[in-house]
C-alpha atoms as a PDB file:
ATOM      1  CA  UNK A   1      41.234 -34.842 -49.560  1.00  0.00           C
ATOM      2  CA  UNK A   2      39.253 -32.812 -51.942  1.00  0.00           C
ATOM      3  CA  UNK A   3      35.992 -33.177 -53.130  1.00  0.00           C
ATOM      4  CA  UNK A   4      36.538 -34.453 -56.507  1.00  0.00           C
ATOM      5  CA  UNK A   5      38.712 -37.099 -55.044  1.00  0.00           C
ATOM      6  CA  UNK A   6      36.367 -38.576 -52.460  1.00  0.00           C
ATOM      7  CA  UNK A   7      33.510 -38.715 -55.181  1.00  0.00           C
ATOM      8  CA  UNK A   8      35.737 -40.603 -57.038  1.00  0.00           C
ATOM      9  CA  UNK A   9      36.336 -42.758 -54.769  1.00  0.00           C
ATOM     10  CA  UNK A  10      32.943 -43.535 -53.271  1.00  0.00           C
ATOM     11  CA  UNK A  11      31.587 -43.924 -57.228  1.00  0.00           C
ATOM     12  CA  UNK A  12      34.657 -46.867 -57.596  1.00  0.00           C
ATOM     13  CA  UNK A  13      33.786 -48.162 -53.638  1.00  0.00           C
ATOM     14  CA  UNK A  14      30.214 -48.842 -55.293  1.00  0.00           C
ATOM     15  CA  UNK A  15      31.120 -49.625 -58.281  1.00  0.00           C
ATOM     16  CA  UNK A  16      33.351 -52.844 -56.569  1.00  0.00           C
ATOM     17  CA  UNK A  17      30.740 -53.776 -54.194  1.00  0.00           C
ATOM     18  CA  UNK A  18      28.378 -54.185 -57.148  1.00  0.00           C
ATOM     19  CA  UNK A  19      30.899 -56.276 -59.134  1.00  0.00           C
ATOM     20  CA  UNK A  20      31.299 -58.219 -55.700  1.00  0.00           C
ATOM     21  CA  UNK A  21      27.024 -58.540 -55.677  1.00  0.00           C
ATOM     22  CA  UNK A  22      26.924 -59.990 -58.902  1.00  0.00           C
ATOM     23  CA  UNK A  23      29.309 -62.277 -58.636  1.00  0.00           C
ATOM     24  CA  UNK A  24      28.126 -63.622 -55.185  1.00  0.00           C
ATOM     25  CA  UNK A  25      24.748 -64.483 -57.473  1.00  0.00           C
ATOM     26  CA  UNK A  26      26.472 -65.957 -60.231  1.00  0.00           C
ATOM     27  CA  UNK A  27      28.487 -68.055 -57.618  1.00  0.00           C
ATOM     28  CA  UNK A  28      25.799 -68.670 -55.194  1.00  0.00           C
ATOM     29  CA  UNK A  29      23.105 -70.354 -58.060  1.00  0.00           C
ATOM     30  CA  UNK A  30      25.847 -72.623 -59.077  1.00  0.00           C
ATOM     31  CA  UNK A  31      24.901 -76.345 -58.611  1.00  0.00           C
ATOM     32  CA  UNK A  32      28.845 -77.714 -56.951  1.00  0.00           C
ATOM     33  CA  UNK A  33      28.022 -81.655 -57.054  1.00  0.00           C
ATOM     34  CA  UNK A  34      29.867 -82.643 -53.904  1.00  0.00           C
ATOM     35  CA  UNK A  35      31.650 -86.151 -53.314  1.00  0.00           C
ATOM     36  CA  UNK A  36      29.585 -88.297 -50.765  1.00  0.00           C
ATOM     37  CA  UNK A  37      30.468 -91.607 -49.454  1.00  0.00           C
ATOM     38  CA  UNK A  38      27.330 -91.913 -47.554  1.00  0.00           C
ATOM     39  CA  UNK A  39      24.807 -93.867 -49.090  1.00  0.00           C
ATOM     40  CA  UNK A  40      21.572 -92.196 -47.689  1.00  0.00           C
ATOM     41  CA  UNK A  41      20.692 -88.854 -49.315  1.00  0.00           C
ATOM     42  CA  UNK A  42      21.169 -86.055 -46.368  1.00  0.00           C
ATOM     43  CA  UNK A  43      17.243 -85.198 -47.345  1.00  0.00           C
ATOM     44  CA  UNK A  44      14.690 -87.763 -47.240  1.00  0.00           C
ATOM     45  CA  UNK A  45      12.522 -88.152 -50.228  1.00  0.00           C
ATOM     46  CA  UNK A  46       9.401 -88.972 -48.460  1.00  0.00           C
ATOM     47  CA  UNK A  47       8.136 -87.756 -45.372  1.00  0.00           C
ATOM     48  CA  UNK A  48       8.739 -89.752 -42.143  1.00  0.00           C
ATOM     49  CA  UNK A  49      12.040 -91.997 -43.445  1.00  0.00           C
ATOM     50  CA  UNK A  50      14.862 -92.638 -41.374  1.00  0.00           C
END
């Protein structure tokens, strides 16, 4: 493999894994309102509830 062809290749391998970054931010500070049937929030609004 020549060297023109491996610098290509490592400027598209970072190139992908920043696309792949951003995403995983854009994805990851979503707010995904999940279906619960339970009717006690998993996090308790006041400290010391059961």
């Amino acid at each position: 493999m020549d060297r023109k062809r491996l610098g290509f290749m490592a400027v598209v391998f970072v190139l992908v894994v920043g696309v792949m970054e951003v995403l995983a931010v854009k994805l990851g500070s979503m707010e995904v309102p999940f279906p619960s049937s339970s009717p006690q929030p998993a996090v308790a609004d006041r400290q010391g509830q059961d």
